[in-house]
PDB file of N, CA and C in Angstrom:
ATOM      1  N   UNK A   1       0.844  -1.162   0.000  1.00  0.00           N
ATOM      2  CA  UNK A   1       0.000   0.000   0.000  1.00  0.00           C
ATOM      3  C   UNK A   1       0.895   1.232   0.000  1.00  0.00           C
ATOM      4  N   UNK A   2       0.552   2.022  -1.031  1.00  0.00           N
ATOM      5  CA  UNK A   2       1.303   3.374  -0.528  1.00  0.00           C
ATOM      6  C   UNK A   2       0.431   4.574  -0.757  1.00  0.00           C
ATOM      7  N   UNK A   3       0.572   5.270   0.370  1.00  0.00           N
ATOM      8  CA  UNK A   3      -0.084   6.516   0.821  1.00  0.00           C
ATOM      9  C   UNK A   3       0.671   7.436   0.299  1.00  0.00           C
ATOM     10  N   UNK A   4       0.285   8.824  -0.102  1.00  0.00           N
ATOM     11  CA  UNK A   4       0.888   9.629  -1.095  1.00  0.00           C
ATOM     12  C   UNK A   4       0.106  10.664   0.100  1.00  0.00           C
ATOM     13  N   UNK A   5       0.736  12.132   0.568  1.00  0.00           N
ATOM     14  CA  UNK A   5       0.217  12.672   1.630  1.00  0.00           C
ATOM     15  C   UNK A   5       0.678  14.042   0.790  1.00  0.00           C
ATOM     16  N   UNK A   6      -0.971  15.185   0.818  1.00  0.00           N
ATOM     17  CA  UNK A   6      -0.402  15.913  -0.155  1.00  0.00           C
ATOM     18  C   UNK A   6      -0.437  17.214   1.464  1.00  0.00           C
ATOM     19  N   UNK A   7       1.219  17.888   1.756  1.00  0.00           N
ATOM     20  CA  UNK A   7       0.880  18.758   3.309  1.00  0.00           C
ATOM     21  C   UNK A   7       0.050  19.646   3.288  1.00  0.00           C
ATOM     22  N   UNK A   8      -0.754  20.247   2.002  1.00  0.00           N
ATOM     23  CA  UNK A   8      -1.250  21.541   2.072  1.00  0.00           C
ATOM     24  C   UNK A   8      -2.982  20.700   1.729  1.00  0.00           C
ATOM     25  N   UNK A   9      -2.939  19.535   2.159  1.00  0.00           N
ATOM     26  CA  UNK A   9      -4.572  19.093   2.462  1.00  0.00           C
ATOM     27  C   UNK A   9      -4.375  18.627   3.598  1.00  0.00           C
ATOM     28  N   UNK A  10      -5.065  19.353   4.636  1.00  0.00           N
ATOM     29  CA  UNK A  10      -4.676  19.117   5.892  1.00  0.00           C
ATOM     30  C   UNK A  10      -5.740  17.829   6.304  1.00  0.00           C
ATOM     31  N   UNK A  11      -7.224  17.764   5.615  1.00  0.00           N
ATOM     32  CA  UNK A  11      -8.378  16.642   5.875  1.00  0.00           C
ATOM     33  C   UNK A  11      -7.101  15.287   5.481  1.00  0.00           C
ATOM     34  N   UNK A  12      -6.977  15.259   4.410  1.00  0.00           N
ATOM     35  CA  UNK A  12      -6.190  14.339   3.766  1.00  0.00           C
ATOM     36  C   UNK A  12      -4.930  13.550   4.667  1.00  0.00           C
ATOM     37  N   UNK A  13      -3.840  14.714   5.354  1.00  0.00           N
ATOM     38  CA  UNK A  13      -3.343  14.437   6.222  1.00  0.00           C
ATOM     39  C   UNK A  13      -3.660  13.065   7.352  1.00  0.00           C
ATOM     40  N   UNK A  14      -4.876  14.168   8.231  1.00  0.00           N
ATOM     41  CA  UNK A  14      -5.643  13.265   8.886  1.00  0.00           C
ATOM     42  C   UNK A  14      -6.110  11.716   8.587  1.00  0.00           C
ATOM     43  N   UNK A  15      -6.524  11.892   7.247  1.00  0.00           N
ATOM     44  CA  UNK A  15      -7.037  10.800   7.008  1.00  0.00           C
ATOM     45  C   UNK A  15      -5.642   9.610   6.875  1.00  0.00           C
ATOM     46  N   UNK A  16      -5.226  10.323   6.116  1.00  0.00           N
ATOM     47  CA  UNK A  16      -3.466   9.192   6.154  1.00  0.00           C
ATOM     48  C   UNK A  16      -3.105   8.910   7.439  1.00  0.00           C
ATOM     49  N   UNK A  17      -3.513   9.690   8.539  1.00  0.00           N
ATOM     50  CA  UNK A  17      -2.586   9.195   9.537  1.00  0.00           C
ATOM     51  C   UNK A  17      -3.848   8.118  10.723  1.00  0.00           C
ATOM     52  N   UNK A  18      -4.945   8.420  10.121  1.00  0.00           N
ATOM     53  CA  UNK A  18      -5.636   7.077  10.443  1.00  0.00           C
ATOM     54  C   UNK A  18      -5.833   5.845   9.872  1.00  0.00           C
ATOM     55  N   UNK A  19      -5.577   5.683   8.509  1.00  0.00           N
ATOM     56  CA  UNK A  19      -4.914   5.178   8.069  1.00  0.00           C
ATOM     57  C   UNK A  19      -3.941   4.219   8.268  1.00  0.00           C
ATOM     58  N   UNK A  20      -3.164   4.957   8.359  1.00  0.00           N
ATOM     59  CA  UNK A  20      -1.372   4.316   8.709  1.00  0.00           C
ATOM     60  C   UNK A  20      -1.698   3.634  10.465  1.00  0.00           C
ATOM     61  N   UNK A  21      -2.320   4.157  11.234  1.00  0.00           N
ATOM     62  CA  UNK A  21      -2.380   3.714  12.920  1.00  0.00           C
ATOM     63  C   UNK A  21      -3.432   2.384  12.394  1.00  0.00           C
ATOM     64  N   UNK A  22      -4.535   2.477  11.599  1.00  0.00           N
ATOM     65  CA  UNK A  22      -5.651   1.158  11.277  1.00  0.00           C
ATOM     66  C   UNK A  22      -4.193  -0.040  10.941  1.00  0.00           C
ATOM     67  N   UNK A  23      -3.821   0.382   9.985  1.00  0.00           N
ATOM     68  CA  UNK A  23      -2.664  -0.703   9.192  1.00  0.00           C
ATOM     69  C   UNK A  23      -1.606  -0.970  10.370  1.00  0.00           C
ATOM     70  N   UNK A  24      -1.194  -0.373  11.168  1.00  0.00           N
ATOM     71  CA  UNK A  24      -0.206  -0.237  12.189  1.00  0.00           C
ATOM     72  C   UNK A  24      -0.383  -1.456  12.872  1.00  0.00           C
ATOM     73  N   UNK A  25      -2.450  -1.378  13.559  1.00  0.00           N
ATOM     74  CA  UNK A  25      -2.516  -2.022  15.075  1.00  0.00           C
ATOM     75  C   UNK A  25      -2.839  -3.172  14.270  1.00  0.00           C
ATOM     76  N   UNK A  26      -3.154  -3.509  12.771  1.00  0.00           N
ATOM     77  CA  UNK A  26      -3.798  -4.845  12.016  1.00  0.00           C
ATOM     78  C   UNK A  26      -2.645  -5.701  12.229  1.00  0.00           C
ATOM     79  N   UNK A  27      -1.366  -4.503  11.634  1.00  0.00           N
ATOM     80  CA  UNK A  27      -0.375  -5.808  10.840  1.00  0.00           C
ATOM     81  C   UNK A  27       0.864  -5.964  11.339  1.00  0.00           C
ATOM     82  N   UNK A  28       0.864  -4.909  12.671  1.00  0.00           N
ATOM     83  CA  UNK A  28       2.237  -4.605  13.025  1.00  0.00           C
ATOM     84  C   UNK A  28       2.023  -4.961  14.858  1.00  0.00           C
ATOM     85  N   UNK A  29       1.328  -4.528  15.577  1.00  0.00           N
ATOM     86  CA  UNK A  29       0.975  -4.454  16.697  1.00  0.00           C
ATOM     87  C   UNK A  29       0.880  -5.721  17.047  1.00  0.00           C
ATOM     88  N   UNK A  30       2.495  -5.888  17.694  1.00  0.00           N
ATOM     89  CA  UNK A  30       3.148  -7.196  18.422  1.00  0.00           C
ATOM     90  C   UNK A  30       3.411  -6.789  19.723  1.00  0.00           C
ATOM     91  N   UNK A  31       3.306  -6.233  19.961  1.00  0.00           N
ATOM     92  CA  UNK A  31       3.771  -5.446  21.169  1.00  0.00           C
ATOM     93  C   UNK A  31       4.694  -4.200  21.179  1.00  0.00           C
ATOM     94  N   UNK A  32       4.893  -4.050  20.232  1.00  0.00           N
ATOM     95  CA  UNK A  32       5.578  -2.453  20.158  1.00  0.00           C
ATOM     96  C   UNK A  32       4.481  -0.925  20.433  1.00  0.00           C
ATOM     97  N   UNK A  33       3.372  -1.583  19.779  1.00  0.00           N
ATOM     98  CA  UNK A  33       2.407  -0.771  20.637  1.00  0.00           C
ATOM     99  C   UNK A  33       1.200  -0.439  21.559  1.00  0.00           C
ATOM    100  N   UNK A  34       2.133  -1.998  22.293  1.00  0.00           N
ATOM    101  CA  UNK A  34       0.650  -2.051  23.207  1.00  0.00           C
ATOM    102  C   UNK A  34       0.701  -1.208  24.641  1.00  0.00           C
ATOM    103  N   UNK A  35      -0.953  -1.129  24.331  1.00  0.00           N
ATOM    104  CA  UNK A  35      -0.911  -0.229  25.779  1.00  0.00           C
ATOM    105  C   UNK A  35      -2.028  -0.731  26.672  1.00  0.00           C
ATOM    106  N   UNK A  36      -0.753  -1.010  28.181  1.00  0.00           N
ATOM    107  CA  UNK A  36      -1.667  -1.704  28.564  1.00  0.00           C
ATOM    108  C   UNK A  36      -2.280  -1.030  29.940  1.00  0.00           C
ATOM    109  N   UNK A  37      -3.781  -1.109  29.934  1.00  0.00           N
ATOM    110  CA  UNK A  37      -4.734   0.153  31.163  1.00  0.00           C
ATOM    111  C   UNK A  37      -5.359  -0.673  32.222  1.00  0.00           C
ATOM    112  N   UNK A  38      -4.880   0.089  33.483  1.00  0.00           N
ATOM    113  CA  UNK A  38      -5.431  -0.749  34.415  1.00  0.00           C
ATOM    114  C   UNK A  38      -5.323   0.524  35.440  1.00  0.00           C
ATOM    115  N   UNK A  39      -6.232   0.430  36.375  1.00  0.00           N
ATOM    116  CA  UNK A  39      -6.877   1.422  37.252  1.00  0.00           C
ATOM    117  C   UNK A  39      -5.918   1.659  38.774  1.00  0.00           C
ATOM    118  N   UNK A  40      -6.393   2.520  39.934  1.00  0.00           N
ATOM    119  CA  UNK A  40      -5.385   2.401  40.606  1.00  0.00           C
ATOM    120  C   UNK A  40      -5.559   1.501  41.378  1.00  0.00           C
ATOM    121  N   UNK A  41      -6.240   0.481  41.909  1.00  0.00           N
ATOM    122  CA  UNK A  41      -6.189  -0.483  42.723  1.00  0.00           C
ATOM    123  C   UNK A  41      -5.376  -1.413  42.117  1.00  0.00           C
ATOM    124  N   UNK A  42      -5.647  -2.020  41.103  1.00  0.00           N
ATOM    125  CA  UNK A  42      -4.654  -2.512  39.874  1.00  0.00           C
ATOM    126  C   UNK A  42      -2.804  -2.037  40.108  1.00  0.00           C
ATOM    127  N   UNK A  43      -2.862  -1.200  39.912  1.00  0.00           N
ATOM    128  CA  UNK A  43      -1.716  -0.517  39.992  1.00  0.00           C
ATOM    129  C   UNK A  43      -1.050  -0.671  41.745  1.00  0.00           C
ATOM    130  N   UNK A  44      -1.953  -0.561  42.656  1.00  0.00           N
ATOM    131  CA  UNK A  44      -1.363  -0.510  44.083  1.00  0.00           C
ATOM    132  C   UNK A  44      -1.282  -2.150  44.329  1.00  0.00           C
ATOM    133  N   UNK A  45      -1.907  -3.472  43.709  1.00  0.00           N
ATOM    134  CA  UNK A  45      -1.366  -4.065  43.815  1.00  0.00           C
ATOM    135  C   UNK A  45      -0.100  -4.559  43.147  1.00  0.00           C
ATOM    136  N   UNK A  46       0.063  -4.314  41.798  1.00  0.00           N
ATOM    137  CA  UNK A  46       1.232  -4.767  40.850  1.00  0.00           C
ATOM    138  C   UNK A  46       2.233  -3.654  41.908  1.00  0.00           C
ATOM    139  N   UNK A  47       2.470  -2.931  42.559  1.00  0.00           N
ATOM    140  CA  UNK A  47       3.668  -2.443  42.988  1.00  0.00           C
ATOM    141  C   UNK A  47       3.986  -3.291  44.137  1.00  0.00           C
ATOM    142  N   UNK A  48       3.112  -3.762  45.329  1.00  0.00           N
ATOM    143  CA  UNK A  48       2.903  -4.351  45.940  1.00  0.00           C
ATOM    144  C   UNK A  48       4.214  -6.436  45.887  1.00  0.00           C
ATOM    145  N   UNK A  49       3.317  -6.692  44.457  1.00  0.00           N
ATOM    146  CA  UNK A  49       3.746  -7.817  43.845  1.00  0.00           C
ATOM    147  C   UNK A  49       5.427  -7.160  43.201  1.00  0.00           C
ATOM    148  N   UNK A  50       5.432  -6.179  42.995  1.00  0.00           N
ATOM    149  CA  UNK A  50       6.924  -5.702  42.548  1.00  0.00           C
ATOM    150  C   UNK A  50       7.875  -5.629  43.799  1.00  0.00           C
ATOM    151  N   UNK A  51       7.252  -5.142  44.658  1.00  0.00           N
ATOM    152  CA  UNK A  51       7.982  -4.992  46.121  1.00  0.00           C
ATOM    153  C   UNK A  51       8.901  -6.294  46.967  1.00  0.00           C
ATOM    154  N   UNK A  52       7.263  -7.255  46.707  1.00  0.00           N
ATOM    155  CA  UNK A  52       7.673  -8.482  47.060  1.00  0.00           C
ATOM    156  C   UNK A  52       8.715  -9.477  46.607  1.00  0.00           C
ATOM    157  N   UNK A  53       8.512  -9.695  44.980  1.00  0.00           N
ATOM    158  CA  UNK A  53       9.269  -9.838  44.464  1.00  0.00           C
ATOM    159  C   UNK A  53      10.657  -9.967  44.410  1.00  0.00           C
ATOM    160  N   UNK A  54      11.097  -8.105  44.455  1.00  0.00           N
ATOM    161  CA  UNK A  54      12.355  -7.758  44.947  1.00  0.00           C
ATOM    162  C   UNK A  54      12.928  -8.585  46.032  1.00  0.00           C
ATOM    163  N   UNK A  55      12.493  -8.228  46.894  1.00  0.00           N
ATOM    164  CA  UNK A  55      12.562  -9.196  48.504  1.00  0.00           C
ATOM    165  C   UNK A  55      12.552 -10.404  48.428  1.00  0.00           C
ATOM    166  N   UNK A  56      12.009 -10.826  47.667  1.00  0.00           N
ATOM    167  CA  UNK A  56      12.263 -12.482  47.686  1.00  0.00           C
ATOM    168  C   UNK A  56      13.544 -12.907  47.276  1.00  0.00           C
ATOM    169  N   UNK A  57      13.918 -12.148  45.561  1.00  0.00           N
ATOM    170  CA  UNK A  57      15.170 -12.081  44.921  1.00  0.00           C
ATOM    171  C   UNK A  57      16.215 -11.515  46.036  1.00  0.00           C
ATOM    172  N   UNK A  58      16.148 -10.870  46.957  1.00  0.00           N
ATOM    173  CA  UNK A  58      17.358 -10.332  47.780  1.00  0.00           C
ATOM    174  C   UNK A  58      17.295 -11.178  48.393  1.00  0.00           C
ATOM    175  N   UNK A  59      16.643 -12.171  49.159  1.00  0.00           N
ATOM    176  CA  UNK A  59      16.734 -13.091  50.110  1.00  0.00           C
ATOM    177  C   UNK A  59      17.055 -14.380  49.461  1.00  0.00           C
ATOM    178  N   UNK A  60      17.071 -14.784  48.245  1.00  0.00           N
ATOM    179  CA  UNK A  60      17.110 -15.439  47.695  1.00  0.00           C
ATOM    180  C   UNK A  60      19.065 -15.647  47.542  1.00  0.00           C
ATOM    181  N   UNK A  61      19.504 -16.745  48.261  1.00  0.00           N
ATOM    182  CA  UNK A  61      21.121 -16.766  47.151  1.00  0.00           C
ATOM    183  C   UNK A  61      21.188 -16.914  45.450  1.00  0.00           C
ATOM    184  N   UNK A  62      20.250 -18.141  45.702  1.00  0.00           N
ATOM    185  CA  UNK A  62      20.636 -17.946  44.207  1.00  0.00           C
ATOM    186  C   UNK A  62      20.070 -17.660  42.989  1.00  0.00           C
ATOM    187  N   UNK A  63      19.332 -16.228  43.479  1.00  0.00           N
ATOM    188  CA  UNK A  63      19.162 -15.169  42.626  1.00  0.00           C
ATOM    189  C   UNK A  63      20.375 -14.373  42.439  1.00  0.00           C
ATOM    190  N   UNK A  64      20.028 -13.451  41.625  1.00  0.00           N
ATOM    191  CA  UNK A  64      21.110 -13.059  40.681  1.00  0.00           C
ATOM    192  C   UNK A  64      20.528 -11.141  40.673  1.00  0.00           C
ATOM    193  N   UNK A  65      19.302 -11.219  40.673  1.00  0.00           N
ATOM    194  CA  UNK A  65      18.388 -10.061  40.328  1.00  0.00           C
ATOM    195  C   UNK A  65      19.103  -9.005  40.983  1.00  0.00           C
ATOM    196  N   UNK A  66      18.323  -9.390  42.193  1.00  0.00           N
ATOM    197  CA  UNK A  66      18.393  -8.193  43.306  1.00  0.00           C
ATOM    198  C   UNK A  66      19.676  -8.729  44.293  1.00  0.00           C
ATOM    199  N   UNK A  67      20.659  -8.173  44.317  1.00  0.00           N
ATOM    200  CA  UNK A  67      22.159  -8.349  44.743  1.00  0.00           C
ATOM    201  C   UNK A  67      22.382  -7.851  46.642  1.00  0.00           C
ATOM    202  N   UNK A  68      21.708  -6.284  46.417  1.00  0.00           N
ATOM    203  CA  UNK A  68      21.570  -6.023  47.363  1.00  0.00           C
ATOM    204  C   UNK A  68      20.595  -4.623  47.350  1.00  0.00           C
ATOM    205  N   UNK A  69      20.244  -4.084  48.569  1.00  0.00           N
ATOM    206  CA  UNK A  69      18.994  -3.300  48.565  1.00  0.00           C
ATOM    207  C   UNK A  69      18.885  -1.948  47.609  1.00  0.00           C
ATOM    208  N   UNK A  70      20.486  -1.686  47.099  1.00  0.00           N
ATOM    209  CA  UNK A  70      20.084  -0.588  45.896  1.00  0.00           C
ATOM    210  C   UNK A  70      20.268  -0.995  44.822  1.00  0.00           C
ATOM    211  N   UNK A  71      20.379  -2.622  44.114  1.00  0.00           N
ATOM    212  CA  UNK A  71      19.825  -3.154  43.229  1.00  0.00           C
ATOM    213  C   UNK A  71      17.746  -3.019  42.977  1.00  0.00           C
ATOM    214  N   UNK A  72      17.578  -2.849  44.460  1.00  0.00           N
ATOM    215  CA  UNK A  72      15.893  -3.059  44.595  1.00  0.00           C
ATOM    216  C   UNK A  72      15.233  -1.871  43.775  1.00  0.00           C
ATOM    217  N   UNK A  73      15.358  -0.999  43.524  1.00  0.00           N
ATOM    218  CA  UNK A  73      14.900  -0.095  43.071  1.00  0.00           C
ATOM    219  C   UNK A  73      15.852   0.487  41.172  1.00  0.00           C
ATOM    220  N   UNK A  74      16.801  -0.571  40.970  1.00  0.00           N
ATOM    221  CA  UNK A  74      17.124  -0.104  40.057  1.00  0.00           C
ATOM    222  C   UNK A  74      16.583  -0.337  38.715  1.00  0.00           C
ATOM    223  N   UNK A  75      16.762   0.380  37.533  1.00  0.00           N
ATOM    224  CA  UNK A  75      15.934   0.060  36.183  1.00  0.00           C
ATOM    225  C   UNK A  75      16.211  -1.400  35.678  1.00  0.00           C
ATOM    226  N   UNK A  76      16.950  -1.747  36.089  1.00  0.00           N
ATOM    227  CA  UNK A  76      17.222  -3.264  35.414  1.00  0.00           C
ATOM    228  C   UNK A  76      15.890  -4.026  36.040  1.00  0.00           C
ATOM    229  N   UNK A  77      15.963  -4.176  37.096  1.00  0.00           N
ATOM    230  CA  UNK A  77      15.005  -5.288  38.513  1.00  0.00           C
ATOM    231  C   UNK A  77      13.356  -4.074  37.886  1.00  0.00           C
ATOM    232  N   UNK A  78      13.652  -3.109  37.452  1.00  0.00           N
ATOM    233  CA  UNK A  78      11.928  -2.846  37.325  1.00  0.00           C
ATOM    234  C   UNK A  78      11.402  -2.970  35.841  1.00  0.00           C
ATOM    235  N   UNK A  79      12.347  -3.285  35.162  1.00  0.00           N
ATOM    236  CA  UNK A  79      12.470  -3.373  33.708  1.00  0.00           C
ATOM    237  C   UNK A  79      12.070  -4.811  33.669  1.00  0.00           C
ATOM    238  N   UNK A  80      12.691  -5.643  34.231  1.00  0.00           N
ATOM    239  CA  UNK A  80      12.248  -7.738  34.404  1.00  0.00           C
ATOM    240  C   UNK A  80      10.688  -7.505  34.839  1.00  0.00           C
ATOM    241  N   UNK A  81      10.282  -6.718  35.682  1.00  0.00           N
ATOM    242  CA  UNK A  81       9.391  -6.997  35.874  1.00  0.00           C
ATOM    243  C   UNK A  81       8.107  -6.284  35.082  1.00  0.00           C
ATOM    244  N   UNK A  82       8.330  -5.306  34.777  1.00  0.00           N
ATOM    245  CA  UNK A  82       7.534  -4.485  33.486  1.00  0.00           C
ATOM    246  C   UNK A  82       7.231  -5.361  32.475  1.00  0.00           C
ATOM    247  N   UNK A  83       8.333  -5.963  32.138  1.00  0.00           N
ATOM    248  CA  UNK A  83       8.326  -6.922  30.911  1.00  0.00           C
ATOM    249  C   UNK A  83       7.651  -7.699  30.909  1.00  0.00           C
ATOM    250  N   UNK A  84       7.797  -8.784  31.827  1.00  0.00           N
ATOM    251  CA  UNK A  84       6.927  -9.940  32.100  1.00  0.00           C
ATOM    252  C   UNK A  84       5.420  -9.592  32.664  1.00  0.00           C
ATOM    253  N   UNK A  85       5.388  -7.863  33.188  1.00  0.00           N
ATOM    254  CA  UNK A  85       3.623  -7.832  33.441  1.00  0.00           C
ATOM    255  C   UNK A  85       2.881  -7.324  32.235  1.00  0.00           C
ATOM    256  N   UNK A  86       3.783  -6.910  30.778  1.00  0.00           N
ATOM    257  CA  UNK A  86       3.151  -6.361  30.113  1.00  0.00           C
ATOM    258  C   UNK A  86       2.963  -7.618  28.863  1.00  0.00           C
ATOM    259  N   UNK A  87       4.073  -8.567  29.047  1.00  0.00           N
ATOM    260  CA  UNK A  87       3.329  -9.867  28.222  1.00  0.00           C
ATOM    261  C   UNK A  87       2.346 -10.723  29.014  1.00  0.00           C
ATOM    262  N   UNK A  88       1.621 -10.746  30.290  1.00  0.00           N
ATOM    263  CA  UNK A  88       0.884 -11.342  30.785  1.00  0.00           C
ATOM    264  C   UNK A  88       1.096 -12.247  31.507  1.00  0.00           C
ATOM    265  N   UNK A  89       2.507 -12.168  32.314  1.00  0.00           N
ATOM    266  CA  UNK A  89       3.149 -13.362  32.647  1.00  0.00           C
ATOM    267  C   UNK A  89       2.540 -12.814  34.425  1.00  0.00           C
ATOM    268  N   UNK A  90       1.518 -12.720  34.820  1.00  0.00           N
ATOM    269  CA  UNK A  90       0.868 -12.240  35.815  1.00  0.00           C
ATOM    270  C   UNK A  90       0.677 -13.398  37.459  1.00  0.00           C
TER     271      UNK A  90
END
């Protein structure tokens, strides 16, 4: 498919760029653009389950994760777990 976008039709614009997001979430939307919504109770438990987590991995020897308590809060240890809550690994 190719879209030809003329800038000085601004309707046209629009329309291409709904368009391109329809074709995006059909043929492309693997997870690069998912977004995933959940409310704040939702949210106060997944931090909760993140907290724990951590703590388990620090108490844990032979984990690897969480090393020691300012591993607990670092982007790596919240990044493992982002990951795995945003493919559903819940």
């Amino acid at each position: 498919m190719t879209i030809v976008i003329d800038s000085d039709d601004r309707e046209g614009l629009d329309a291409a760029l709904r368009i391109a997001r329809l074709m995006h979430d059909k043929y492309v939307s693997t997870g690069t653009s998912h977004k995933e919504s959940f409310g704040k109770i939702e949210f106060i438990k997944m931090l909760r389950k993140f907290m724990k987590e951590s703590v388990n991995h620090l108490n844990d020897e032979d984990s690897d994760q969480v090393k020691s308590l300012g591993d607990m809060g670092n982007l790596r240890n919240a990044k493992r777990f982002a990951d795995r809550m945003f493919r559903g690994e819940r």
